[in-house]
N, C-alpha and C. Protein backbone atom coordinates (compact mmCIF):
# COMPACT_ATOMS: atom_id res chain seq x y z
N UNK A 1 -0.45 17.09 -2.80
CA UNK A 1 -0.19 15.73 -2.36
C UNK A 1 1.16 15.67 -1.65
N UNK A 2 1.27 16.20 -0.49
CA UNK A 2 2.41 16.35 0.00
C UNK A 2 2.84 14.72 0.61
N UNK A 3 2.08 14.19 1.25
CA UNK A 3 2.22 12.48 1.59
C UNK A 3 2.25 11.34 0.67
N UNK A 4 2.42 11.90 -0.83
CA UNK A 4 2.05 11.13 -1.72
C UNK A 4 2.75 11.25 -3.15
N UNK A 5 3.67 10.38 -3.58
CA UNK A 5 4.28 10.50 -4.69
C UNK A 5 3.24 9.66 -5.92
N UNK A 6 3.77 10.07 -7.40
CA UNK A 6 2.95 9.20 -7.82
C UNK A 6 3.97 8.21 -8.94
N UNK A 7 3.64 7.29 -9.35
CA UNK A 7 4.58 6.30 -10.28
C UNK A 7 4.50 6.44 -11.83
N UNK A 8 5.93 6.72 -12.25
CA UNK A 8 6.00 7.11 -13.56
C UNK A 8 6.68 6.44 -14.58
N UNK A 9 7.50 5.63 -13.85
CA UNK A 9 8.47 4.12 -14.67
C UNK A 9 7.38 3.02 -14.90
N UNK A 10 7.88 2.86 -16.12
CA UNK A 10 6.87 1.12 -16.84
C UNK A 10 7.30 0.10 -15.49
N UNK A 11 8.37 -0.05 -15.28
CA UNK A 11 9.00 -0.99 -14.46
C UNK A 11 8.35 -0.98 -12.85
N UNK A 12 8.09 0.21 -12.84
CA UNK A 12 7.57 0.44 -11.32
C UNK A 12 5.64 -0.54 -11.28
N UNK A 13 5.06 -0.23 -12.86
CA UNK A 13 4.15 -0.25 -13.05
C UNK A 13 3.97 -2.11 -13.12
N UNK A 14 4.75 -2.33 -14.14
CA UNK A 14 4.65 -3.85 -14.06
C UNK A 14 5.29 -4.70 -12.82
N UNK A 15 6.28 -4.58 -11.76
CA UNK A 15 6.39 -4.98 -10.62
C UNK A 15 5.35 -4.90 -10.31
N UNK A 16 4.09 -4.26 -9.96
CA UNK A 16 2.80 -4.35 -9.05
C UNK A 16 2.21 -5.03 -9.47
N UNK A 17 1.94 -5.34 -11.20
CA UNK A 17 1.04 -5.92 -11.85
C UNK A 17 1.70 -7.46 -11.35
N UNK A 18 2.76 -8.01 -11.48
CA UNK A 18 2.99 -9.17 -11.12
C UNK A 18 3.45 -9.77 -9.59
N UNK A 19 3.72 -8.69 -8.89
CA UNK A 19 4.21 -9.16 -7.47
C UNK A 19 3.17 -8.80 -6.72
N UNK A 20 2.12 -7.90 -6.94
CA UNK A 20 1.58 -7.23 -5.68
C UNK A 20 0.35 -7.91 -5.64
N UNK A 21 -0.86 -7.55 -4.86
CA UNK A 21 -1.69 -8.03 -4.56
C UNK A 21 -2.92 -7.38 -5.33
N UNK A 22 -3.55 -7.90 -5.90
CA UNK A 22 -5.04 -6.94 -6.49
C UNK A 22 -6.43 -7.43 -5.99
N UNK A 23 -7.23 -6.11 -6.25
CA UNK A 23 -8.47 -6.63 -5.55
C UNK A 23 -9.52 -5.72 -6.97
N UNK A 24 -10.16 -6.67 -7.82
CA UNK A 24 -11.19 -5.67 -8.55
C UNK A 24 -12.52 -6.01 -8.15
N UNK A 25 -13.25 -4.74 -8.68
CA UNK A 25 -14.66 -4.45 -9.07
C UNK A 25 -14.79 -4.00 -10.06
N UNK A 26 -15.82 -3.87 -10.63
CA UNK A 26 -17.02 -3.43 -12.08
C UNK A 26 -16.02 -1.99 -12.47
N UNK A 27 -15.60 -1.61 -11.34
CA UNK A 27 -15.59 0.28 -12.11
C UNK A 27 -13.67 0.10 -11.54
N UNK A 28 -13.00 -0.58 -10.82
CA UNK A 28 -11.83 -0.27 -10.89
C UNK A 28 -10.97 -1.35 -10.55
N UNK A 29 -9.88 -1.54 -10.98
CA UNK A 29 -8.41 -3.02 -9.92
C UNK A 29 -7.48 -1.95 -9.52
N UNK A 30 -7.30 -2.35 -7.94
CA UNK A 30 -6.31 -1.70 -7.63
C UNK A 30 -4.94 -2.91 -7.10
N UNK A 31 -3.89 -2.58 -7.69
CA UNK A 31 -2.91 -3.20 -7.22
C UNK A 31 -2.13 -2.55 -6.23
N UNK A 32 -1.54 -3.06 -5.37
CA UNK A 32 -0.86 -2.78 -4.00
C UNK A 32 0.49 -3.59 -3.61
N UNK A 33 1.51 -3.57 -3.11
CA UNK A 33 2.61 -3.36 -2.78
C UNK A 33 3.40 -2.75 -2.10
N UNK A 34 3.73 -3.54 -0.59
CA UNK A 34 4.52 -2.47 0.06
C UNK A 34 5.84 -1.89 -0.54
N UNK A 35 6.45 -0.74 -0.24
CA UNK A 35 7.42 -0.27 -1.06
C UNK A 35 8.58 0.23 -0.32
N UNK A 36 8.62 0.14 1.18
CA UNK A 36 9.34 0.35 2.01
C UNK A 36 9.73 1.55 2.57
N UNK A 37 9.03 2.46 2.49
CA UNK A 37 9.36 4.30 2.82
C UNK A 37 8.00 4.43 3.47
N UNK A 38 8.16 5.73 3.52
CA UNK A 38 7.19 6.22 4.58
C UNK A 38 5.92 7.28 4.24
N UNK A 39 5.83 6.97 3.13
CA UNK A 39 4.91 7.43 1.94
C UNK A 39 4.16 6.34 1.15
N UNK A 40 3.14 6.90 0.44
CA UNK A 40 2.52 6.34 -0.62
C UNK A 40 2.61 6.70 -2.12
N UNK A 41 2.78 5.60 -2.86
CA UNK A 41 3.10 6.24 -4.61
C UNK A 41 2.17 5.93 -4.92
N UNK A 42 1.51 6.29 -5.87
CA UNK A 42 -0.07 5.80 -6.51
C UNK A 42 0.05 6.28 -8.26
N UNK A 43 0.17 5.62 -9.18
CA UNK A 43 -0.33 5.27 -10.49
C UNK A 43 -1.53 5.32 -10.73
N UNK A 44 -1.91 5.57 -12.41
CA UNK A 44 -3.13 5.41 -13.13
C UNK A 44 -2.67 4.60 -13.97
N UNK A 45 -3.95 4.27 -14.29
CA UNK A 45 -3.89 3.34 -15.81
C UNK A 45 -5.31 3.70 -16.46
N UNK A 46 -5.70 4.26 -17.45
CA UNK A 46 -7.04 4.58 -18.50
C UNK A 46 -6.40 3.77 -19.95
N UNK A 47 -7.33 3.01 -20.43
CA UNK A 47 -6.82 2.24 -21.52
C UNK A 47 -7.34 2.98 -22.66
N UNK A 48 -6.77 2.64 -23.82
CA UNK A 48 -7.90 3.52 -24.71
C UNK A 48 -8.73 2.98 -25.58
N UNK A 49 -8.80 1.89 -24.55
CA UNK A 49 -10.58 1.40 -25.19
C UNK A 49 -11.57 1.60 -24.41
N UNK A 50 -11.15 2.62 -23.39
CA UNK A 50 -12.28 3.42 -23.06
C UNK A 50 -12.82 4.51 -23.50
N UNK A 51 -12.09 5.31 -24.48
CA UNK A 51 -12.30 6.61 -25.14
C UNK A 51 -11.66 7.40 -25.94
N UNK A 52 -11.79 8.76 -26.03
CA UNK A 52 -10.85 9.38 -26.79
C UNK A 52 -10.00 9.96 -25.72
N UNK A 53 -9.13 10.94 -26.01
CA UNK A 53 -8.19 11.15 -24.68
C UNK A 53 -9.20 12.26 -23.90
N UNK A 54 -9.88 12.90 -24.31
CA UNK A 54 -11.16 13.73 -23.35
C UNK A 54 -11.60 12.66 -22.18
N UNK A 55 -11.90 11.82 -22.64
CA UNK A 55 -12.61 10.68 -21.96
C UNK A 55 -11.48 10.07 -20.48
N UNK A 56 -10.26 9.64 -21.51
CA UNK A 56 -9.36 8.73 -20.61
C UNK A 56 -9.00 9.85 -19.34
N UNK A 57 -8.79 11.45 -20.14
CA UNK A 57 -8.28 12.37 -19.16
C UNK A 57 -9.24 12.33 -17.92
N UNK A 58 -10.96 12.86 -18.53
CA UNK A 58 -12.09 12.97 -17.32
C UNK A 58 -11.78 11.86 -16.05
N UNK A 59 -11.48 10.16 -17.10
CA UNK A 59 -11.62 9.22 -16.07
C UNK A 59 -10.27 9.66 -14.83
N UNK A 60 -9.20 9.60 -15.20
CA UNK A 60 -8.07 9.59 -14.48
C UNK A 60 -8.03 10.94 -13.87
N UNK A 61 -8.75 11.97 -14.31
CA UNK A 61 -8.84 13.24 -12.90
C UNK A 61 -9.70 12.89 -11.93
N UNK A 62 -10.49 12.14 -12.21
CA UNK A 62 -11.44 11.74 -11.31
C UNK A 62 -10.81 10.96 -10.08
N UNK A 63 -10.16 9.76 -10.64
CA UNK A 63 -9.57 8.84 -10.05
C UNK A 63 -8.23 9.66 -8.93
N UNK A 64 -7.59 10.91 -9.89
CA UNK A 64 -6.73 11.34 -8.86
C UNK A 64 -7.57 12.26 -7.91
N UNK A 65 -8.76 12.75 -7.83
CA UNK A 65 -9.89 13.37 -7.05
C UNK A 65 -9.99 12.55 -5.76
N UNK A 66 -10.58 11.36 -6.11
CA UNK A 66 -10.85 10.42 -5.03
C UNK A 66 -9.98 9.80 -4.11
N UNK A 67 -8.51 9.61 -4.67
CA UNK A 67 -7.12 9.17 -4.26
C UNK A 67 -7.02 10.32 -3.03
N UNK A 68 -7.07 12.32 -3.72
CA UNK A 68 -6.45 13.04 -3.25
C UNK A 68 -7.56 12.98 -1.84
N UNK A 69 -8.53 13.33 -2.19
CA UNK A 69 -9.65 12.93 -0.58
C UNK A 69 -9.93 12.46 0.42
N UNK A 70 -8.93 11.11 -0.22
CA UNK A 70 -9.38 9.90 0.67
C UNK A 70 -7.89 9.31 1.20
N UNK A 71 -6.93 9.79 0.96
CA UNK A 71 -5.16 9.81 1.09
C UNK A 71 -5.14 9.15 2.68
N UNK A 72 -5.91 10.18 3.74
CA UNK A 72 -5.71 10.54 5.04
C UNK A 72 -6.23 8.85 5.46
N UNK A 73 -7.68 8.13 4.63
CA UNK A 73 -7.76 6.71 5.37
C UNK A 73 -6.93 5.82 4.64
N UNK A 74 -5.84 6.10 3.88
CA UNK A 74 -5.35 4.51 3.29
C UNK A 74 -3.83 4.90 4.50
N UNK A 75 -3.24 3.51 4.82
CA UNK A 75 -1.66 3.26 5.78
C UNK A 75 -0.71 3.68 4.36
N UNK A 76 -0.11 3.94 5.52
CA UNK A 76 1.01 4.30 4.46
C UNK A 76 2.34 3.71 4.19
N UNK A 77 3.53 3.65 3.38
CA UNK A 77 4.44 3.06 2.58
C UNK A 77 3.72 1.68 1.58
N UNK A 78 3.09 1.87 0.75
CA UNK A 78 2.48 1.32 -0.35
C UNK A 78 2.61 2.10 -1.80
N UNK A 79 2.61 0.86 -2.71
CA UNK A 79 2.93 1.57 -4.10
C UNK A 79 1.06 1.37 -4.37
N UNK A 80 0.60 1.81 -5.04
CA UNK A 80 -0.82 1.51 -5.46
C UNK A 80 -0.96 1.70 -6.98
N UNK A 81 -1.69 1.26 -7.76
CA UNK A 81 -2.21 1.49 -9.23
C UNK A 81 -3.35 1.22 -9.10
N UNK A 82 -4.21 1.64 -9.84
CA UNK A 82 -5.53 2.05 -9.90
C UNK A 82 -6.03 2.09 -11.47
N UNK A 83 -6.33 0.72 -11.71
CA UNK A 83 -6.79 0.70 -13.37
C UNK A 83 -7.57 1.00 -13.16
N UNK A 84 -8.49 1.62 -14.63
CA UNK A 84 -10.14 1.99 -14.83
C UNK A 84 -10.29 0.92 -15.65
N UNK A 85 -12.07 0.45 -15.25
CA UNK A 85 -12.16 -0.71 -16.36
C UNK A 85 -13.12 0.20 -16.89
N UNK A 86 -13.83 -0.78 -18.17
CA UNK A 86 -14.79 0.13 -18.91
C UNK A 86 -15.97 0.84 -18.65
N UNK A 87 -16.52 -0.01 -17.07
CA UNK A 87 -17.82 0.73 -16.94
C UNK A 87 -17.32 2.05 -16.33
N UNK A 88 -16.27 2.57 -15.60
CA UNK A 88 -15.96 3.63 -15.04
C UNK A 88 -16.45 4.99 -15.97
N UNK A 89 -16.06 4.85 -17.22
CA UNK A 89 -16.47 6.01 -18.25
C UNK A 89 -18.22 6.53 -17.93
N UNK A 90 -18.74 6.01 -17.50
CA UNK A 90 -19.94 6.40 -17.29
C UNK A 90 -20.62 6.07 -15.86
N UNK A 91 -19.52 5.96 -15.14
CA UNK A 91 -20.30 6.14 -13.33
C UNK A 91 -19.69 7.87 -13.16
N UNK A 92 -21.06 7.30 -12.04
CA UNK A 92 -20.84 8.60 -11.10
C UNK A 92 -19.43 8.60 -10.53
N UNK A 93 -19.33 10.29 -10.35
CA UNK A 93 -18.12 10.26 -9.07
C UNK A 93 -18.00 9.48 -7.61
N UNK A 94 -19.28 9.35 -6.84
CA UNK A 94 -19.39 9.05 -5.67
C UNK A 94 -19.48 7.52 -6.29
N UNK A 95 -19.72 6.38 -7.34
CA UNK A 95 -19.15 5.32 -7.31
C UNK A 95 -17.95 5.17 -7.49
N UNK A 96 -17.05 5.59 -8.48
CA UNK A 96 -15.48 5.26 -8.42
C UNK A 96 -15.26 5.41 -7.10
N UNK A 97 -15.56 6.58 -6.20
CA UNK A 97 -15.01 6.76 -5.05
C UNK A 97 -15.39 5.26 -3.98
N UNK A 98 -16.46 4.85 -4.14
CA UNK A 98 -17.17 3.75 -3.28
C UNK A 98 -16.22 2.29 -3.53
N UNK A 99 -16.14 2.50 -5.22
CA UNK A 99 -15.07 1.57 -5.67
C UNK A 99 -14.22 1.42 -5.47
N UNK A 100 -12.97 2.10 -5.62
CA UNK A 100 -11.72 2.37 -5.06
C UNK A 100 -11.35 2.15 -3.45
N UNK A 101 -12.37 2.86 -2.27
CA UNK A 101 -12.52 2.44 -1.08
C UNK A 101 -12.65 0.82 -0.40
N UNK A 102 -13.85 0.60 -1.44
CA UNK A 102 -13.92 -1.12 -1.47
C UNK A 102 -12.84 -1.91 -1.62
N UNK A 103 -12.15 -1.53 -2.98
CA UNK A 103 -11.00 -2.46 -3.29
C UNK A 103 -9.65 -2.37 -1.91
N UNK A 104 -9.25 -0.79 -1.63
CA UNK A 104 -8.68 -0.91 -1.57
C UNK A 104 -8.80 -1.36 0.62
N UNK A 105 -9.69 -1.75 0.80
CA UNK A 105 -10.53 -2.09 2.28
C UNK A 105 -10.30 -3.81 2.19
N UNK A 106 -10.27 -4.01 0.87
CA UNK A 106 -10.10 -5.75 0.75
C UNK A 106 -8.66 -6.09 0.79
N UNK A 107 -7.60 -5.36 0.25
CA UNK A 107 -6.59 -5.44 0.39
C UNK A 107 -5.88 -5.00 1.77
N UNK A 108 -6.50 -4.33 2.30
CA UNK A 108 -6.37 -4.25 3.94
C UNK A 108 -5.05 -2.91 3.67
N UNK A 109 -4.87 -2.05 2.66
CA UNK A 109 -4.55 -0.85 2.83
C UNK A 109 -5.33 0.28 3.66
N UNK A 110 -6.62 0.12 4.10
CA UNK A 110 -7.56 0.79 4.33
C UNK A 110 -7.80 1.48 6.29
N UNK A 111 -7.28 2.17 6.52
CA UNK A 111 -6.97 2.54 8.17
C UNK A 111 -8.44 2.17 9.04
């Protein structure tokens, strides 16, 4: 992920949750925020009332799968987070991916 940092401060995490813009569906919310650089930071969030940590891990490699793939169509200098909601534990790969694209096409991150 050379174009792409990812977010590791609570503080970084809750600024998006309250300033930025979100867009959900069934399998994911992504929050967004410009961040002023010339890059993109991107966060997870797996709750653990989706699973045991086998589970939360599968969901959130997945989620950084689809992020790492699809990097080249989102604009860049944006902070992003990417919650999983509960149905995610049991979609396919090619829906999170459909999901995530969607959301993040509504928020007009999307090239």
């Amino acid at each position: 992920m050379n174009s792409a940092s990812t977010l590791k401060k609570n503080s970084d995490f809750h600024r998006l949750y309250n300033r930025g813009k979100a867009s959900a569906n069934p399998l994911v919310v992504v929050y967004c925020r410009k961040n002023g650089r010339d890059l993109n930071r991107i966060g997870y969030t797996v709750s653990k009332k989706l699973g045991k940590a086998v589970t939360r891990n599968r969901i959130r490699r997945r989620m950084r799968e689809v992020y790492r793939l699809n990097m080249h169509k989102l604009k860049k200098g944006f902070d992003i987070v990417a919650v999983a909601r509960s149905k995610t534990a049991d979609a396919a790969y090619s829906e999170i991916e459909e999901a995530f694209l969607k959301a993040c096409a509504e928020l007009g991150i999307s090239e």
